[in-house]
N, C-alpha and C. Protein backbone atom coordinates (compact mmCIF):
# COMPACT_ATOMS: atom_id res chain seq x y z
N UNK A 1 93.83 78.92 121.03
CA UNK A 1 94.90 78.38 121.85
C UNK A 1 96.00 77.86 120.94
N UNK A 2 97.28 78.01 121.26
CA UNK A 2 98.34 77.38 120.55
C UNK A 2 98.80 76.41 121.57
N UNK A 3 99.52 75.55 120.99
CA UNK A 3 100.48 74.72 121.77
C UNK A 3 101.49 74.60 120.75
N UNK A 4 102.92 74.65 122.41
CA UNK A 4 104.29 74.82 122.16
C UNK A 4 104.56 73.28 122.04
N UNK A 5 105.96 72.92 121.63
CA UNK A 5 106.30 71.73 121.42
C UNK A 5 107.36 72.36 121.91
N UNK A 6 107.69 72.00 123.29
CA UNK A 6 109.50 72.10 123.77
C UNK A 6 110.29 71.78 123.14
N UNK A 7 110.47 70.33 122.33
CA UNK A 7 111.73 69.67 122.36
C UNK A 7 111.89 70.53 120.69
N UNK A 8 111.41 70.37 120.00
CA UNK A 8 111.59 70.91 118.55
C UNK A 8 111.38 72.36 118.41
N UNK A 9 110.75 73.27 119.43
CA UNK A 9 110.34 74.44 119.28
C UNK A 9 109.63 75.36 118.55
N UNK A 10 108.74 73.88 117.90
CA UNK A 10 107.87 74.71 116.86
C UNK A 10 105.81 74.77 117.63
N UNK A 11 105.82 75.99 117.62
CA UNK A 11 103.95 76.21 117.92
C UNK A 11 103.01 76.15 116.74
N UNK A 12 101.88 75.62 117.41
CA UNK A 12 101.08 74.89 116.63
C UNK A 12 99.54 75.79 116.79
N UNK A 13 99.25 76.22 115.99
CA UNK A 13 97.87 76.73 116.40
C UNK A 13 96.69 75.55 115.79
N UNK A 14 96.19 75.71 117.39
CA UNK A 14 94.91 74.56 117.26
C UNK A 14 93.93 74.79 117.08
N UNK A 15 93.41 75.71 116.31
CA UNK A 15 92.42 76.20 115.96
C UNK A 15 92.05 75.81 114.26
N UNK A 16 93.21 75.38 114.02
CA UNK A 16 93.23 74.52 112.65
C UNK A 16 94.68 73.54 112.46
N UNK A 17 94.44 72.77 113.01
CA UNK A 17 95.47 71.96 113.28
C UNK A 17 95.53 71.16 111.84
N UNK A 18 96.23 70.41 111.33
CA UNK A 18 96.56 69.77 110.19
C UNK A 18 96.98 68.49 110.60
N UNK A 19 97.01 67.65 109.82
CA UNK A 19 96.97 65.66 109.93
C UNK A 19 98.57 65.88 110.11
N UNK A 20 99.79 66.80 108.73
CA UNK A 20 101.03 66.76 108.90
C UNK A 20 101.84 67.17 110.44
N UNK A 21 101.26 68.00 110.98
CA UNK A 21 101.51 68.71 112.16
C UNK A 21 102.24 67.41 113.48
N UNK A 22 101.40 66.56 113.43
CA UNK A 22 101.69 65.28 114.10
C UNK A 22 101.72 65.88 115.76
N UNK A 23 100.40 65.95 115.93
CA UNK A 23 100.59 67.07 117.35
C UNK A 23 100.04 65.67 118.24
N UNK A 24 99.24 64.22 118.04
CA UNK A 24 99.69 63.38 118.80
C UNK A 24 100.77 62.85 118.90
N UNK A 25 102.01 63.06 117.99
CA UNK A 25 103.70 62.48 118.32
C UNK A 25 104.36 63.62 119.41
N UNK A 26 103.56 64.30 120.31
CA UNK A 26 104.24 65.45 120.65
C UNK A 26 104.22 64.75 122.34
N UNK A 27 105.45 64.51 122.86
CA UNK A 27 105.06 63.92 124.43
C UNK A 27 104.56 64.58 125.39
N UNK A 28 104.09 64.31 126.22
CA UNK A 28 103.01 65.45 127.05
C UNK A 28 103.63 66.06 128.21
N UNK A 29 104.77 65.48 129.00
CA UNK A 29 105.74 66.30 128.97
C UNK A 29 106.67 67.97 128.42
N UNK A 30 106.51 67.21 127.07
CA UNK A 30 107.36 68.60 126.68
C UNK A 30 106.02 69.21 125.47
N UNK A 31 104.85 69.73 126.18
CA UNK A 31 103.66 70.31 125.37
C UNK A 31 103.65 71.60 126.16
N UNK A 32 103.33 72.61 126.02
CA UNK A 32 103.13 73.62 126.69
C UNK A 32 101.78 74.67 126.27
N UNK A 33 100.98 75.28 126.70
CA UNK A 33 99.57 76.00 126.27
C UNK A 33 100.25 77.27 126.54
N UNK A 34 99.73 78.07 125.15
CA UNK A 34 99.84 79.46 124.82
C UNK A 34 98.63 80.12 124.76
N UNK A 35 97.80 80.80 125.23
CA UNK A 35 96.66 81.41 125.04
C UNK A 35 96.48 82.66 123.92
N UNK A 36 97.33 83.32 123.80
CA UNK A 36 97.53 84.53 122.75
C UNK A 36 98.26 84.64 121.68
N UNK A 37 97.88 85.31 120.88
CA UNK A 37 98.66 85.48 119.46
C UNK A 37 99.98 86.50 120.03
N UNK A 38 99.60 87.41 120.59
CA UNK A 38 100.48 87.94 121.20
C UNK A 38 101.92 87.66 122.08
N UNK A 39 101.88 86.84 122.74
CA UNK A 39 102.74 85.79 123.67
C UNK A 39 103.65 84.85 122.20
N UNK A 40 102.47 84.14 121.41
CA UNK A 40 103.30 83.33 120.39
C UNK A 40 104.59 84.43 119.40
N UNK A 41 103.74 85.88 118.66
CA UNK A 41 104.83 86.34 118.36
C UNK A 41 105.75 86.83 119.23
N UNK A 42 105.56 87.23 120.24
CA UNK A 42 107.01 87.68 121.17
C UNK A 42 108.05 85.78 121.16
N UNK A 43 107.42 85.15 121.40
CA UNK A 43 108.26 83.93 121.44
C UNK A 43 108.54 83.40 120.01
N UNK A 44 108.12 83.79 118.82
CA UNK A 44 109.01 84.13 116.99
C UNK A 44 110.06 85.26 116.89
N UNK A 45 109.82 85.73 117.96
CA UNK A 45 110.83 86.97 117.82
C UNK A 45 112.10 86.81 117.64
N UNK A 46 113.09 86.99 116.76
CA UNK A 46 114.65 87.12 116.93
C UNK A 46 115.50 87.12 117.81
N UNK A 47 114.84 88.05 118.89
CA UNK A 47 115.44 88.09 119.88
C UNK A 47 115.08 87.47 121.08
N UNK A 48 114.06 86.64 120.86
CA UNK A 48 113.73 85.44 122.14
C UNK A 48 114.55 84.55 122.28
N UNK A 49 115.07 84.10 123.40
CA UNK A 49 115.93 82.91 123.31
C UNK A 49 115.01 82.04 124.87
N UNK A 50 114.47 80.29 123.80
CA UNK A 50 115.18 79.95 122.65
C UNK A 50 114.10 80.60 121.52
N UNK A 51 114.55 80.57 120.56
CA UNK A 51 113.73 81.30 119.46
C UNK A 51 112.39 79.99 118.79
N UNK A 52 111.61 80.53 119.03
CA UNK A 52 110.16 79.73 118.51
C UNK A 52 110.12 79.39 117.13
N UNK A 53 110.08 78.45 116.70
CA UNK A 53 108.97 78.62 115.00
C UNK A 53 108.03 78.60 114.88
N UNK A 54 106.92 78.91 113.87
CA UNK A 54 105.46 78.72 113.78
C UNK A 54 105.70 77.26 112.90
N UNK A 55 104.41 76.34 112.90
CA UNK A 55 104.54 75.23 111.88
C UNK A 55 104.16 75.48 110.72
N UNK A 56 105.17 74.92 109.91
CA UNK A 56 104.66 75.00 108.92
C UNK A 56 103.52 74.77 108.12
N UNK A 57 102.74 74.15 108.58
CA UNK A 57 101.75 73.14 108.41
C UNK A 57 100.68 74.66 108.68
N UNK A 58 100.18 74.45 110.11
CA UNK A 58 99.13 75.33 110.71
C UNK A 58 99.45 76.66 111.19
N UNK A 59 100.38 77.25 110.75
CA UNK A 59 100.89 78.37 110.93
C UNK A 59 101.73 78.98 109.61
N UNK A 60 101.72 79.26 109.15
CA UNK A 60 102.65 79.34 107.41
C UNK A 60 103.03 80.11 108.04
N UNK A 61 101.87 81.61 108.34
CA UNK A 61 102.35 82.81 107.97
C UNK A 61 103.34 83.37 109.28
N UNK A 62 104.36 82.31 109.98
CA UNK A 62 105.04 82.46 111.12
C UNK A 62 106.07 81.87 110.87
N UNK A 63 106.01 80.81 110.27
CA UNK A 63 106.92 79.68 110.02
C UNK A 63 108.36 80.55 109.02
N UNK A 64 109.32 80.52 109.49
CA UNK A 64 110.34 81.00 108.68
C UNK A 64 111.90 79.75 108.70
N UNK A 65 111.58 79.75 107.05
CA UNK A 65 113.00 78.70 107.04
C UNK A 65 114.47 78.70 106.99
N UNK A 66 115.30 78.27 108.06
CA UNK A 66 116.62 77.91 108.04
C UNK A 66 117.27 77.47 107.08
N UNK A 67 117.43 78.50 105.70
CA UNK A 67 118.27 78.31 104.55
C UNK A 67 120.03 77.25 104.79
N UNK A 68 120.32 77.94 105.79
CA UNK A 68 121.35 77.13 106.62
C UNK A 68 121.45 75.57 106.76
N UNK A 69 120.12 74.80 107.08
CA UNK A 69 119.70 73.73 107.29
C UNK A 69 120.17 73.00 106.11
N UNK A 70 120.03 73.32 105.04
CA UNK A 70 119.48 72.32 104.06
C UNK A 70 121.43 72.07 103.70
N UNK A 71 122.60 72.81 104.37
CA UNK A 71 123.72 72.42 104.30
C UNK A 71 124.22 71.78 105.36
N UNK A 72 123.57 71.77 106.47
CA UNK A 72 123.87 70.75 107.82
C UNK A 72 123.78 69.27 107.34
N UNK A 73 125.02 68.28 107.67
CA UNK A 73 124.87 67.24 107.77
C UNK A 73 125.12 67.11 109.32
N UNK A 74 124.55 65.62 109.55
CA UNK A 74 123.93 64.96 110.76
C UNK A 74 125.19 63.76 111.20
């Protein structure tokens, strides 16, 4: 099973969840259950909108980083 995190848009596979992941800071509200690996990559896809991330944490091999980011100021 994965779980989605609405507000940040990153999925979490719970099948090895990690301490960094912080999947009790996640409000239960905006949690959502994914049953398939299948469903999670269509929602990593490029062309999904909104577009998913995998975590970095419990998902590496999904997780892709926003080179962009690291020039955003807040």
């Amino acid at each position: 099973m994965y779980l989605v995190d609405e507000e940040k848009l990153i999925i979490h596979d719970m099948s090895s969840p990690k301490y960094e992941c912080e999947i009790k800071k996640i409000a239960e509200d905006k949690r959502r259950k994914v049953y398939t690996l299948d469903q999670v990559k269509r929602m990593i896809d490029t062309q999904h909108r909104p577009q998913y991330n995998g975590c970095r944490w419990c998902m590496p091999e999904y997780h892709t980083f926003d080179m962009q980011s690291i020039f955003k100021h807040d």
